[in-house]
PDB file of N, CA and C in Angstrom:
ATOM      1  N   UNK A   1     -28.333 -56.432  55.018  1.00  0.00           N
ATOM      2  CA  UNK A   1     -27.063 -56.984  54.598  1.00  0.00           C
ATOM      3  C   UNK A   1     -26.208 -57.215  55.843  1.00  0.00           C
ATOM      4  N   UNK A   2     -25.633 -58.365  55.887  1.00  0.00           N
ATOM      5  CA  UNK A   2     -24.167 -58.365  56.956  1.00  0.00           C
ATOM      6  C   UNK A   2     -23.205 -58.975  56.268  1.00  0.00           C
ATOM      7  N   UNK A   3     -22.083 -58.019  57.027  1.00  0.00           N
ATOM      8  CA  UNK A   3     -20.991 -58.168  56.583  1.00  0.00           C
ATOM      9  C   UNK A   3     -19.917 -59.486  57.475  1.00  0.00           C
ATOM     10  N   UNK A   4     -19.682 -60.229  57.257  1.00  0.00           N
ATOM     11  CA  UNK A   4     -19.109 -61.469  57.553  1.00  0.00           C
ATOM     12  C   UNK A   4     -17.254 -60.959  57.378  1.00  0.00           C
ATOM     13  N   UNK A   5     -16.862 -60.944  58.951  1.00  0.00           N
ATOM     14  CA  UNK A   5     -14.954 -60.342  58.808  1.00  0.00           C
ATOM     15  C   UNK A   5     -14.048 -61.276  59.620  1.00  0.00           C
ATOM     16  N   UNK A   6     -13.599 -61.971  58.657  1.00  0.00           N
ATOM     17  CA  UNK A   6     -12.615 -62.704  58.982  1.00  0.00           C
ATOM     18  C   UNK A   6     -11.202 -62.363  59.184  1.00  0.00           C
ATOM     19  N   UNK A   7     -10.619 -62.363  60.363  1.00  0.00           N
ATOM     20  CA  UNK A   7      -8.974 -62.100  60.123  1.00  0.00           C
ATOM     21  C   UNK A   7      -8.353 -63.240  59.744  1.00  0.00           C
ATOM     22  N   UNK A   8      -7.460 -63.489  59.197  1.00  0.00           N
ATOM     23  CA  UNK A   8      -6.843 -65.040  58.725  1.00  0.00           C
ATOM     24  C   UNK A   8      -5.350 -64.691  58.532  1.00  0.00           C
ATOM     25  N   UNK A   9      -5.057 -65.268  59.540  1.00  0.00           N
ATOM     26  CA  UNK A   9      -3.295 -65.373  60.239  1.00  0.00           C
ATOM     27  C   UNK A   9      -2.852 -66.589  59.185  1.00  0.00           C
ATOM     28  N   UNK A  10      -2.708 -66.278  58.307  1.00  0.00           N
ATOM     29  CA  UNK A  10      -1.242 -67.606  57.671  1.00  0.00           C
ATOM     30  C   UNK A  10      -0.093 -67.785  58.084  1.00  0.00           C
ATOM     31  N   UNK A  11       0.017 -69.230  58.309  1.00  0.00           N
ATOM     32  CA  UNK A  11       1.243 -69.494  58.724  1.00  0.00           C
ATOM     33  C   UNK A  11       2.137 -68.718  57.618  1.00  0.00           C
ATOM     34  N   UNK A  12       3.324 -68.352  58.282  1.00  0.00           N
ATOM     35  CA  UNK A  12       4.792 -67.795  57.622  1.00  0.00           C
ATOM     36  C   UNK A  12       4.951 -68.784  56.946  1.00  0.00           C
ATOM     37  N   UNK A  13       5.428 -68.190  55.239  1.00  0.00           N
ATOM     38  CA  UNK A  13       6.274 -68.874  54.502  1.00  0.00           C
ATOM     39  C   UNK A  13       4.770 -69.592  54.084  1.00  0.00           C
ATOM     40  N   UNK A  14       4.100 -69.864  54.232  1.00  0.00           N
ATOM     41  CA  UNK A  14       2.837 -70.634  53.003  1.00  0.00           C
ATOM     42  C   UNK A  14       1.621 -69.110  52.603  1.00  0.00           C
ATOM     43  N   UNK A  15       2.185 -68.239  52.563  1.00  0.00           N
ATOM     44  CA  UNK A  15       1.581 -67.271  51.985  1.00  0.00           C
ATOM     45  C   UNK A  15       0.886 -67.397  50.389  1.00  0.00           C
ATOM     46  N   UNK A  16       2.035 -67.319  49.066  1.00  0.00           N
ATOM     47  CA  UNK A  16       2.140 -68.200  48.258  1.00  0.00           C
ATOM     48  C   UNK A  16       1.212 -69.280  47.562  1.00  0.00           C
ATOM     49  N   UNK A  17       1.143 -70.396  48.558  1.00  0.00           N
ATOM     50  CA  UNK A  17       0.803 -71.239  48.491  1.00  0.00           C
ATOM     51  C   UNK A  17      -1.115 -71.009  48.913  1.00  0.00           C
ATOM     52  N   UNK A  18      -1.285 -70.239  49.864  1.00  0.00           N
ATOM     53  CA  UNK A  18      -2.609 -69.920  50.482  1.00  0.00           C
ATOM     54  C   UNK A  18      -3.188 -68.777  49.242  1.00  0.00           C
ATOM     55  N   UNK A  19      -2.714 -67.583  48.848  1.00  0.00           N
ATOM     56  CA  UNK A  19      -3.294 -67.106  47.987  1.00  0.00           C
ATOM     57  C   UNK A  19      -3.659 -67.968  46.631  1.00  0.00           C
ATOM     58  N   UNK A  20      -2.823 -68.818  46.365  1.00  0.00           N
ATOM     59  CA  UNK A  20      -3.098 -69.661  45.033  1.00  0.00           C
ATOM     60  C   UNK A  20      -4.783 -70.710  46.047  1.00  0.00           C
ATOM     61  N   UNK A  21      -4.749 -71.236  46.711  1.00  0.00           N
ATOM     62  CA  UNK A  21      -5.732 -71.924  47.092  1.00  0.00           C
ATOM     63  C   UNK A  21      -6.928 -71.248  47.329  1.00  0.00           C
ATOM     64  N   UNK A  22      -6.584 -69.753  47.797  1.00  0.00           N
ATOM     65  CA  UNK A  22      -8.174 -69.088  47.342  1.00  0.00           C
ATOM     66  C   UNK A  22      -8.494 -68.461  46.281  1.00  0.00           C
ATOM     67  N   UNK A  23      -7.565 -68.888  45.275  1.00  0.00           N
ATOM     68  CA  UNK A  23      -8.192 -68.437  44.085  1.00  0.00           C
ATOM     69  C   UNK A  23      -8.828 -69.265  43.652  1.00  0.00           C
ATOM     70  N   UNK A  24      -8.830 -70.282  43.940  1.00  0.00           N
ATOM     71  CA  UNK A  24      -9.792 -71.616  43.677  1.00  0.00           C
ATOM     72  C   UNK A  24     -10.943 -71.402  44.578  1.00  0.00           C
ATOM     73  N   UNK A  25     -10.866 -71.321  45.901  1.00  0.00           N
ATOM     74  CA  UNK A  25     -11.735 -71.188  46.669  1.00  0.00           C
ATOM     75  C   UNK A  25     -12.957 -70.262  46.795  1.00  0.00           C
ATOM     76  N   UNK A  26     -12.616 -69.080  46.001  1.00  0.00           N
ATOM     77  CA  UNK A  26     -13.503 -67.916  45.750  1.00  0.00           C
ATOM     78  C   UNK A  26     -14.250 -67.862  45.196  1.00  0.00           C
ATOM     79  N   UNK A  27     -14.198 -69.086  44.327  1.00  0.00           N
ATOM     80  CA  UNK A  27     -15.539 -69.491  43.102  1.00  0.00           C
ATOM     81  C   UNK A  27     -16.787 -70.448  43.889  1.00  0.00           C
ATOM     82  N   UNK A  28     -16.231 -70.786  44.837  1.00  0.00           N
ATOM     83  CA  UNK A  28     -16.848 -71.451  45.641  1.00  0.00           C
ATOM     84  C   UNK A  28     -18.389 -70.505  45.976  1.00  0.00           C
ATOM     85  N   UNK A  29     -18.077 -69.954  46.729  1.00  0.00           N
ATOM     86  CA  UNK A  29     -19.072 -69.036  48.270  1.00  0.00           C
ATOM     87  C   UNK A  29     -20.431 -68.266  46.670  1.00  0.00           C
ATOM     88  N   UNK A  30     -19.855 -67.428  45.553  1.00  0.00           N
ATOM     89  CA  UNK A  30     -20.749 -67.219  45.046  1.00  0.00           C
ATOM     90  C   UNK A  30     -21.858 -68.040  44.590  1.00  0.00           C
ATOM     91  N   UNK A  31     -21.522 -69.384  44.410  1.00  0.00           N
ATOM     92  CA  UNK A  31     -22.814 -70.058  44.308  1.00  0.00           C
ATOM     93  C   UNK A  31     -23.891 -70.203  45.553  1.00  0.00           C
ATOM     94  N   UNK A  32     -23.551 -69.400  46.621  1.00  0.00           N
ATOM     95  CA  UNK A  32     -24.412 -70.217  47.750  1.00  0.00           C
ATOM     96  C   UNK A  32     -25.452 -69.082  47.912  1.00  0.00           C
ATOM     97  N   UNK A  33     -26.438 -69.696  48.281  1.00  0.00           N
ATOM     98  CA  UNK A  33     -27.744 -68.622  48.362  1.00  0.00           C
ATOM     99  C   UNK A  33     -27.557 -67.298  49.744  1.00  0.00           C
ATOM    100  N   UNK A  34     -27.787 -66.279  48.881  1.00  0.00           N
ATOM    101  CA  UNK A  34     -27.847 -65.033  49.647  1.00  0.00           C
ATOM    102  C   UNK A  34     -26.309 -64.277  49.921  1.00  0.00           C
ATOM    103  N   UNK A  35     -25.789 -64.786  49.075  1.00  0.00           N
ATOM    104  CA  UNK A  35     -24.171 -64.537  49.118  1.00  0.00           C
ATOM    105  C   UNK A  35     -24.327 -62.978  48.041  1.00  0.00           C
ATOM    106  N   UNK A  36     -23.443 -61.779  48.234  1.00  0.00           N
ATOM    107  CA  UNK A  36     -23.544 -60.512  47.868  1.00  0.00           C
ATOM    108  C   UNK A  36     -22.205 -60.067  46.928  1.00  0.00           C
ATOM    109  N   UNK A  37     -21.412 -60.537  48.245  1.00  0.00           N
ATOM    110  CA  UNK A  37     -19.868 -60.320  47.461  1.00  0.00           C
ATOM    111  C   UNK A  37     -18.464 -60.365  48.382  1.00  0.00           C
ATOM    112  N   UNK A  38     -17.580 -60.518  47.709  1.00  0.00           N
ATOM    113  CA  UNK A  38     -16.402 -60.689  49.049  1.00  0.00           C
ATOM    114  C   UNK A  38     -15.303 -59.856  48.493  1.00  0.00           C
ATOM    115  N   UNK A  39     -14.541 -59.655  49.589  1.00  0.00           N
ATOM    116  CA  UNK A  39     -13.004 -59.405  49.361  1.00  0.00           C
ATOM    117  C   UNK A  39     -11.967 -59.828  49.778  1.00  0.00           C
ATOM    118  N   UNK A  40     -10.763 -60.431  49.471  1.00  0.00           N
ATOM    119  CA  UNK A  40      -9.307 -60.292  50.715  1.00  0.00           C
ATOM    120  C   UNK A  40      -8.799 -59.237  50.152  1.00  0.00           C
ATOM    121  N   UNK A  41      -8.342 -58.965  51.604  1.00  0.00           N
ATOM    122  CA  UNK A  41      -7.005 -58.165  51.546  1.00  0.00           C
ATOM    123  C   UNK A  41      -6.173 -58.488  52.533  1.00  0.00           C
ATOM    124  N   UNK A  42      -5.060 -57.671  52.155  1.00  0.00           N
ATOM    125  CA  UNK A  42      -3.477 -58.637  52.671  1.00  0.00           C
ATOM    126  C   UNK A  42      -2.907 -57.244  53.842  1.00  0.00           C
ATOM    127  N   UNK A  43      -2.790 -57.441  54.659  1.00  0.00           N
ATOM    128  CA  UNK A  43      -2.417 -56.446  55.749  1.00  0.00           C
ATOM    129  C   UNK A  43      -0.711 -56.084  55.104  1.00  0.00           C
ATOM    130  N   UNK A  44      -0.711 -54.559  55.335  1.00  0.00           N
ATOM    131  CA  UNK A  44       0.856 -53.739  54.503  1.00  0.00           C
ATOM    132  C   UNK A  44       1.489 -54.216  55.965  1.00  0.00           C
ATOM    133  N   UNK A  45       1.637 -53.872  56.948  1.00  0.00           N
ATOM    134  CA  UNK A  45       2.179 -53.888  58.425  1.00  0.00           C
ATOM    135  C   UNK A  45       2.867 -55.731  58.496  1.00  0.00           C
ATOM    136  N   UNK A  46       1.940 -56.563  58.218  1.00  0.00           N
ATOM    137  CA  UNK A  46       2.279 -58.195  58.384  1.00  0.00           C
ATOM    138  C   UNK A  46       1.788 -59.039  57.131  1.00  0.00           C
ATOM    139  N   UNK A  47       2.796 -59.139  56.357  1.00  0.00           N
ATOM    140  CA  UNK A  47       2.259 -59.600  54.989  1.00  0.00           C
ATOM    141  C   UNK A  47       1.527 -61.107  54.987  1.00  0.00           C
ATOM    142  N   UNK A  48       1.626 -62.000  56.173  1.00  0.00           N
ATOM    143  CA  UNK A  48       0.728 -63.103  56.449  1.00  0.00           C
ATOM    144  C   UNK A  48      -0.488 -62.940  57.478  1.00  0.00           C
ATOM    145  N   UNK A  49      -0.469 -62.183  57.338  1.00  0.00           N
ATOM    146  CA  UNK A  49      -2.765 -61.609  57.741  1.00  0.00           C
ATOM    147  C   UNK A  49      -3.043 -61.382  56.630  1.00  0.00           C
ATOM    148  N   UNK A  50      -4.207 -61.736  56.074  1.00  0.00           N
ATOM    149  CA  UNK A  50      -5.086 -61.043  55.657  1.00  0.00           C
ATOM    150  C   UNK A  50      -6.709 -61.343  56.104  1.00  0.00           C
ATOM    151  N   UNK A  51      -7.560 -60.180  55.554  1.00  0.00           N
ATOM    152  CA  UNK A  51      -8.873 -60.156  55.950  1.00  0.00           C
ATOM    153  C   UNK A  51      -9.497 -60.663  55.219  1.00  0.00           C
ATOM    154  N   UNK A  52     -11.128 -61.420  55.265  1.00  0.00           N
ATOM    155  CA  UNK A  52     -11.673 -61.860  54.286  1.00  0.00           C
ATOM    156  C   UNK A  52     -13.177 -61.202  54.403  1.00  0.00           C
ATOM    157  N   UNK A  53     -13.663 -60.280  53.577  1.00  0.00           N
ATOM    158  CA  UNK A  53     -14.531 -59.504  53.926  1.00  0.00           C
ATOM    159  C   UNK A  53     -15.975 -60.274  53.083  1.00  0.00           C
ATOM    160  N   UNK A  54     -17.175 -61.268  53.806  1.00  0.00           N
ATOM    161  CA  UNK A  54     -17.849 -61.356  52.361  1.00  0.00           C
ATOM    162  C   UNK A  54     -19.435 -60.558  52.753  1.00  0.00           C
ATOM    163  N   UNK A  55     -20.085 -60.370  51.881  1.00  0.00           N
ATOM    164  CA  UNK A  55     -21.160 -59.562  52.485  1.00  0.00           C
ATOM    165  C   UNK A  55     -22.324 -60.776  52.559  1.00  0.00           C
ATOM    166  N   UNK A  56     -23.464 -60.734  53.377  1.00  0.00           N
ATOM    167  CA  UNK A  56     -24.696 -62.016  52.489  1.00  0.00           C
ATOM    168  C   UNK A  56     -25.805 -61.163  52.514  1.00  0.00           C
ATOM    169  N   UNK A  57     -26.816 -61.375  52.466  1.00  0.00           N
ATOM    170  CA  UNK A  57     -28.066 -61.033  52.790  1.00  0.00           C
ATOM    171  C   UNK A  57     -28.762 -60.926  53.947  1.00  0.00           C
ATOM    172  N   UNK A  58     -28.460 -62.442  55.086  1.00  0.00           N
ATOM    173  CA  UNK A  58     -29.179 -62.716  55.545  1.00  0.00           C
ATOM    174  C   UNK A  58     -27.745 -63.243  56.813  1.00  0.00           C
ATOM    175  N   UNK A  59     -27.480 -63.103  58.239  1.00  0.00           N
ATOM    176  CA  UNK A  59     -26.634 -64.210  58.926  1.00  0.00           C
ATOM    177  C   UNK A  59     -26.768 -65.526  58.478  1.00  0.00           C
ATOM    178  N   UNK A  60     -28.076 -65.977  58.858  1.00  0.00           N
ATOM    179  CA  UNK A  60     -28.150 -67.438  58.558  1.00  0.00           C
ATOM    180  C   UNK A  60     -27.761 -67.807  56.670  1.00  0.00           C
ATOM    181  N   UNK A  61     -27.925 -67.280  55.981  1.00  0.00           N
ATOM    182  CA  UNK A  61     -27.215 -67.349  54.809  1.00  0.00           C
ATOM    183  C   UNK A  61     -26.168 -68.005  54.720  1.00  0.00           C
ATOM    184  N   UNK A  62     -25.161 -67.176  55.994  1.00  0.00           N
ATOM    185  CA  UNK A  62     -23.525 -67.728  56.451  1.00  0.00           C
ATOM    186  C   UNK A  62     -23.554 -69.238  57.265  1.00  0.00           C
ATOM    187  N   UNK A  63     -24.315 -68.756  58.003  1.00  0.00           N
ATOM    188  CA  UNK A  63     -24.027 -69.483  59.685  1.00  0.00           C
ATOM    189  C   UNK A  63     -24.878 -70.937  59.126  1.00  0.00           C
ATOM    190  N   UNK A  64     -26.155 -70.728  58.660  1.00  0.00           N
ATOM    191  CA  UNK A  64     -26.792 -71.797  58.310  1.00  0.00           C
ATOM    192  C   UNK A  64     -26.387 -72.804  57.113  1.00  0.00           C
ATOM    193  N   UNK A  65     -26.595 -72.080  55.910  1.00  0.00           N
ATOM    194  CA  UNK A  65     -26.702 -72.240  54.419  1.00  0.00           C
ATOM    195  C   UNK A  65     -24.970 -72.594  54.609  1.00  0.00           C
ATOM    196  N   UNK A  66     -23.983 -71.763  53.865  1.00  0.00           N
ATOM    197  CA  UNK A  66     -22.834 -71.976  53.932  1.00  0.00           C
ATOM    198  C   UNK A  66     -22.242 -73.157  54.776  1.00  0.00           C
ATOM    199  N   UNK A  67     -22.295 -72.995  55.728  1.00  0.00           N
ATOM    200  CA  UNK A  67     -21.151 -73.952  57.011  1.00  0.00           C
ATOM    201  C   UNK A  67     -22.437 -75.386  57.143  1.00  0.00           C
ATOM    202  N   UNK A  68     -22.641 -75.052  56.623  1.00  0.00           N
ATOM    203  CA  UNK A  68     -24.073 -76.848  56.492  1.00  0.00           C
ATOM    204  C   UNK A  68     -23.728 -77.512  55.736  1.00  0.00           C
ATOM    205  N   UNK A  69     -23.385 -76.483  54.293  1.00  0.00           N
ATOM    206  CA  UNK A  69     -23.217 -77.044  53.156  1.00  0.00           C
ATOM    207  C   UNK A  69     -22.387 -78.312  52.700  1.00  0.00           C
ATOM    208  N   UNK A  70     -22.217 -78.733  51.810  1.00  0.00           N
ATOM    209  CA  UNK A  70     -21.121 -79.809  50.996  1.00  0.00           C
ATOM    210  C   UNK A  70     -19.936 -78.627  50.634  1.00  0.00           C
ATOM    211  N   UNK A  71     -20.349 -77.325  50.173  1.00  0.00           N
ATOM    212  CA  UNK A  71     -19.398 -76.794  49.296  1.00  0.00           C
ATOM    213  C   UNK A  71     -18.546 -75.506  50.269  1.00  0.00           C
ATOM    214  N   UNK A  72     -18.696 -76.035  51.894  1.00  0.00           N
ATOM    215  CA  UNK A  72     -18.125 -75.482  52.767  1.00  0.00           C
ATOM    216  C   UNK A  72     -17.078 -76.619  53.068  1.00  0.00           C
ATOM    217  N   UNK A  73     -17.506 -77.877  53.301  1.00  0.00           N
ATOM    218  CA  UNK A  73     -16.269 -78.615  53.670  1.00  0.00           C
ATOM    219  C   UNK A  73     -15.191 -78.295  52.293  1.00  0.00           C
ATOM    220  N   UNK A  74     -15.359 -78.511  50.957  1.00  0.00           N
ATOM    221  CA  UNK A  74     -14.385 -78.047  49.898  1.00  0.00           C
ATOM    222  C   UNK A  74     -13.874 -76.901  50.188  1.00  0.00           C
ATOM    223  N   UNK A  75     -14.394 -75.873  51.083  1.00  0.00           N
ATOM    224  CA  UNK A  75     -13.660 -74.853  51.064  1.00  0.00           C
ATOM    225  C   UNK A  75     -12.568 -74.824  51.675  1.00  0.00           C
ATOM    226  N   UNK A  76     -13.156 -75.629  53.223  1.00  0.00           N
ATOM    227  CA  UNK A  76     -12.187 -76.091  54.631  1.00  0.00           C
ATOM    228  C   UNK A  76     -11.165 -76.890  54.104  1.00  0.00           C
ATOM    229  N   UNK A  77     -11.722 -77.879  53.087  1.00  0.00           N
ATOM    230  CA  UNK A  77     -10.408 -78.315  52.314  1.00  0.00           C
ATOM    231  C   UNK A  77      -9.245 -77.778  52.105  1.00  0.00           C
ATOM    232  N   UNK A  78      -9.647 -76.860  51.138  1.00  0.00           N
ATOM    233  CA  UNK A  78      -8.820 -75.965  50.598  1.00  0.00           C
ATOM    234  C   UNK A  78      -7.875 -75.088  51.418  1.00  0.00           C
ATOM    235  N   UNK A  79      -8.832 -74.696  52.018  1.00  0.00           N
ATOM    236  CA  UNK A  79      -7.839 -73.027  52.890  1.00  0.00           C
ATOM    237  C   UNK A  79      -7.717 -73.468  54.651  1.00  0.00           C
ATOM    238  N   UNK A  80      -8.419 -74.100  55.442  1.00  0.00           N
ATOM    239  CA  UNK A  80      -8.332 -74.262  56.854  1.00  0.00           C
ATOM    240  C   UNK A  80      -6.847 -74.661  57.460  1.00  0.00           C
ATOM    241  N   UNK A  81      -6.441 -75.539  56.576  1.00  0.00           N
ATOM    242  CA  UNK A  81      -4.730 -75.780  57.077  1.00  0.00           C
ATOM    243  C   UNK A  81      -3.591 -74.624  56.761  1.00  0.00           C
ATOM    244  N   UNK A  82      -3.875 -73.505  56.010  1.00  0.00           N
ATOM    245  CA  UNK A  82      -3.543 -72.068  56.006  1.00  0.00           C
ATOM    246  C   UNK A  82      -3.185 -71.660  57.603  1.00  0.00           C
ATOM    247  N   UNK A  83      -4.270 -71.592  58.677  1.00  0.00           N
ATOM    248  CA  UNK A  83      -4.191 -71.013  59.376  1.00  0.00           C
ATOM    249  C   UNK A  83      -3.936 -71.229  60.800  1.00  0.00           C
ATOM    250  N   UNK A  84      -2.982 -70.189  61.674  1.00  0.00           N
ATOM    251  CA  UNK A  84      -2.497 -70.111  62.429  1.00  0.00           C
ATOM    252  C   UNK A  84      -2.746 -69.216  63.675  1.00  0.00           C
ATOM    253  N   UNK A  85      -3.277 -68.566  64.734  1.00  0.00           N
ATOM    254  CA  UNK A  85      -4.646 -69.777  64.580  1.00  0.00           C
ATOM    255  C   UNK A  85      -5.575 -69.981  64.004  1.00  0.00           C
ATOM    256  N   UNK A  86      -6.515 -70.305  64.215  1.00  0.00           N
ATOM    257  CA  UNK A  86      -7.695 -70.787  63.446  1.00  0.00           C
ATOM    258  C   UNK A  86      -8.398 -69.085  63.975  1.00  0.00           C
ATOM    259  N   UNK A  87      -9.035 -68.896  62.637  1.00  0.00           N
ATOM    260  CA  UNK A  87      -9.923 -67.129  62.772  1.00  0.00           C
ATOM    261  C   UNK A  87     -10.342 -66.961  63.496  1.00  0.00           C
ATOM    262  N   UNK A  88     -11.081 -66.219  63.964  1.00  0.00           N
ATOM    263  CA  UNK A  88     -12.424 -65.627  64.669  1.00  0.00           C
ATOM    264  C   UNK A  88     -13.300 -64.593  63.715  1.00  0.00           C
ATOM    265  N   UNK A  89     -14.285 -64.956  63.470  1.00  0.00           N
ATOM    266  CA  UNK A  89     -15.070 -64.721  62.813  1.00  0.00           C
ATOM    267  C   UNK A  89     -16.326 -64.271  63.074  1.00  0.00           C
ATOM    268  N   UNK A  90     -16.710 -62.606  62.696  1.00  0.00           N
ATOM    269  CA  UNK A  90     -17.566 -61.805  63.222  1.00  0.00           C
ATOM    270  C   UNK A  90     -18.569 -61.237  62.056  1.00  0.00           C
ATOM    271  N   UNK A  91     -19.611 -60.829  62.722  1.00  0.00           N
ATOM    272  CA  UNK A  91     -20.545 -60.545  61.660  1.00  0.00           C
ATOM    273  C   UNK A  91     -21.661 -59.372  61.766  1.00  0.00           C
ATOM    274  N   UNK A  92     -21.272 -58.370  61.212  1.00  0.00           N
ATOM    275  CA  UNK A  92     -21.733 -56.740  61.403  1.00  0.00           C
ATOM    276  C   UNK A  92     -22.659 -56.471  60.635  1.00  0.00           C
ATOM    277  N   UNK A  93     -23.696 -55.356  61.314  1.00  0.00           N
ATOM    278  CA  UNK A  93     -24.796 -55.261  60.751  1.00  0.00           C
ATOM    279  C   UNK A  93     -24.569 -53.414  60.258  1.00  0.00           C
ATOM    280  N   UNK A  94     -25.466 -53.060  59.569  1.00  0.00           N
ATOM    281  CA  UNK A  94     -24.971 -51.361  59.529  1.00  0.00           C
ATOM    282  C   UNK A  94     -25.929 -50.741  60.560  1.00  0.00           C
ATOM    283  N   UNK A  95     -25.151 -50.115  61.005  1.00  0.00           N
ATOM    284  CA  UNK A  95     -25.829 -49.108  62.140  1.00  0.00           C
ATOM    285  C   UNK A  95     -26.402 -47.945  61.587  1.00  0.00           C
ATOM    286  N   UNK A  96     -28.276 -47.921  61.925  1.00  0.00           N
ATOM    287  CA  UNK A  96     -28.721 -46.681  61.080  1.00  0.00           C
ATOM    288  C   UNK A  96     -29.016 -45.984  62.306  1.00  0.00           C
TER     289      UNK A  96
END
């Protein structure tokens, strides 16, 4: 399993507006192959961060499958003009 961790800086003041767009957006990622499960959460300290935690199976799942896809640009649609800057996006394995 890896875990895929996004920080996602929203611009101030479209907070609002960005949580309503991933509630649309979240229906998205479960259709894509090797996808496990996700979460946001909203940082208590800066109420425009939040994290986007999703798990897959496989990296290439993400890196390949996902960001190749048709139903990645709909996502970029949706949520990419949210952010300030643009994420950085990391991807952890469990350490046995």
């Amino acid at each position: 399993m890896i875990l895929e961790v996004a920080i996602l800086n929203v611009i101030p003041g479209s907070e609002d507006d960005f949580l309503s767009a991933f509630s649309k957006a979240q229906h998205i990622i479960p259709k894509m192959a090797g996808y496990i499960s996700h979460q946001l959460k909203r940082c208590l300290e800066n109420s425009s961060r939040f994290i986007l935690l999703v798990e897959w199976q496989k990296l290439t799942d993400h890196t390949e499958g996902f960001r190749k896809s048709d139903e990645y640009q709909e996502w970029k649609g949706l949520l990419h003009h949210f952010y300030d800057p643009f994420p950085t996006v990391e991807h952890y394995e469990e350490v046995k």
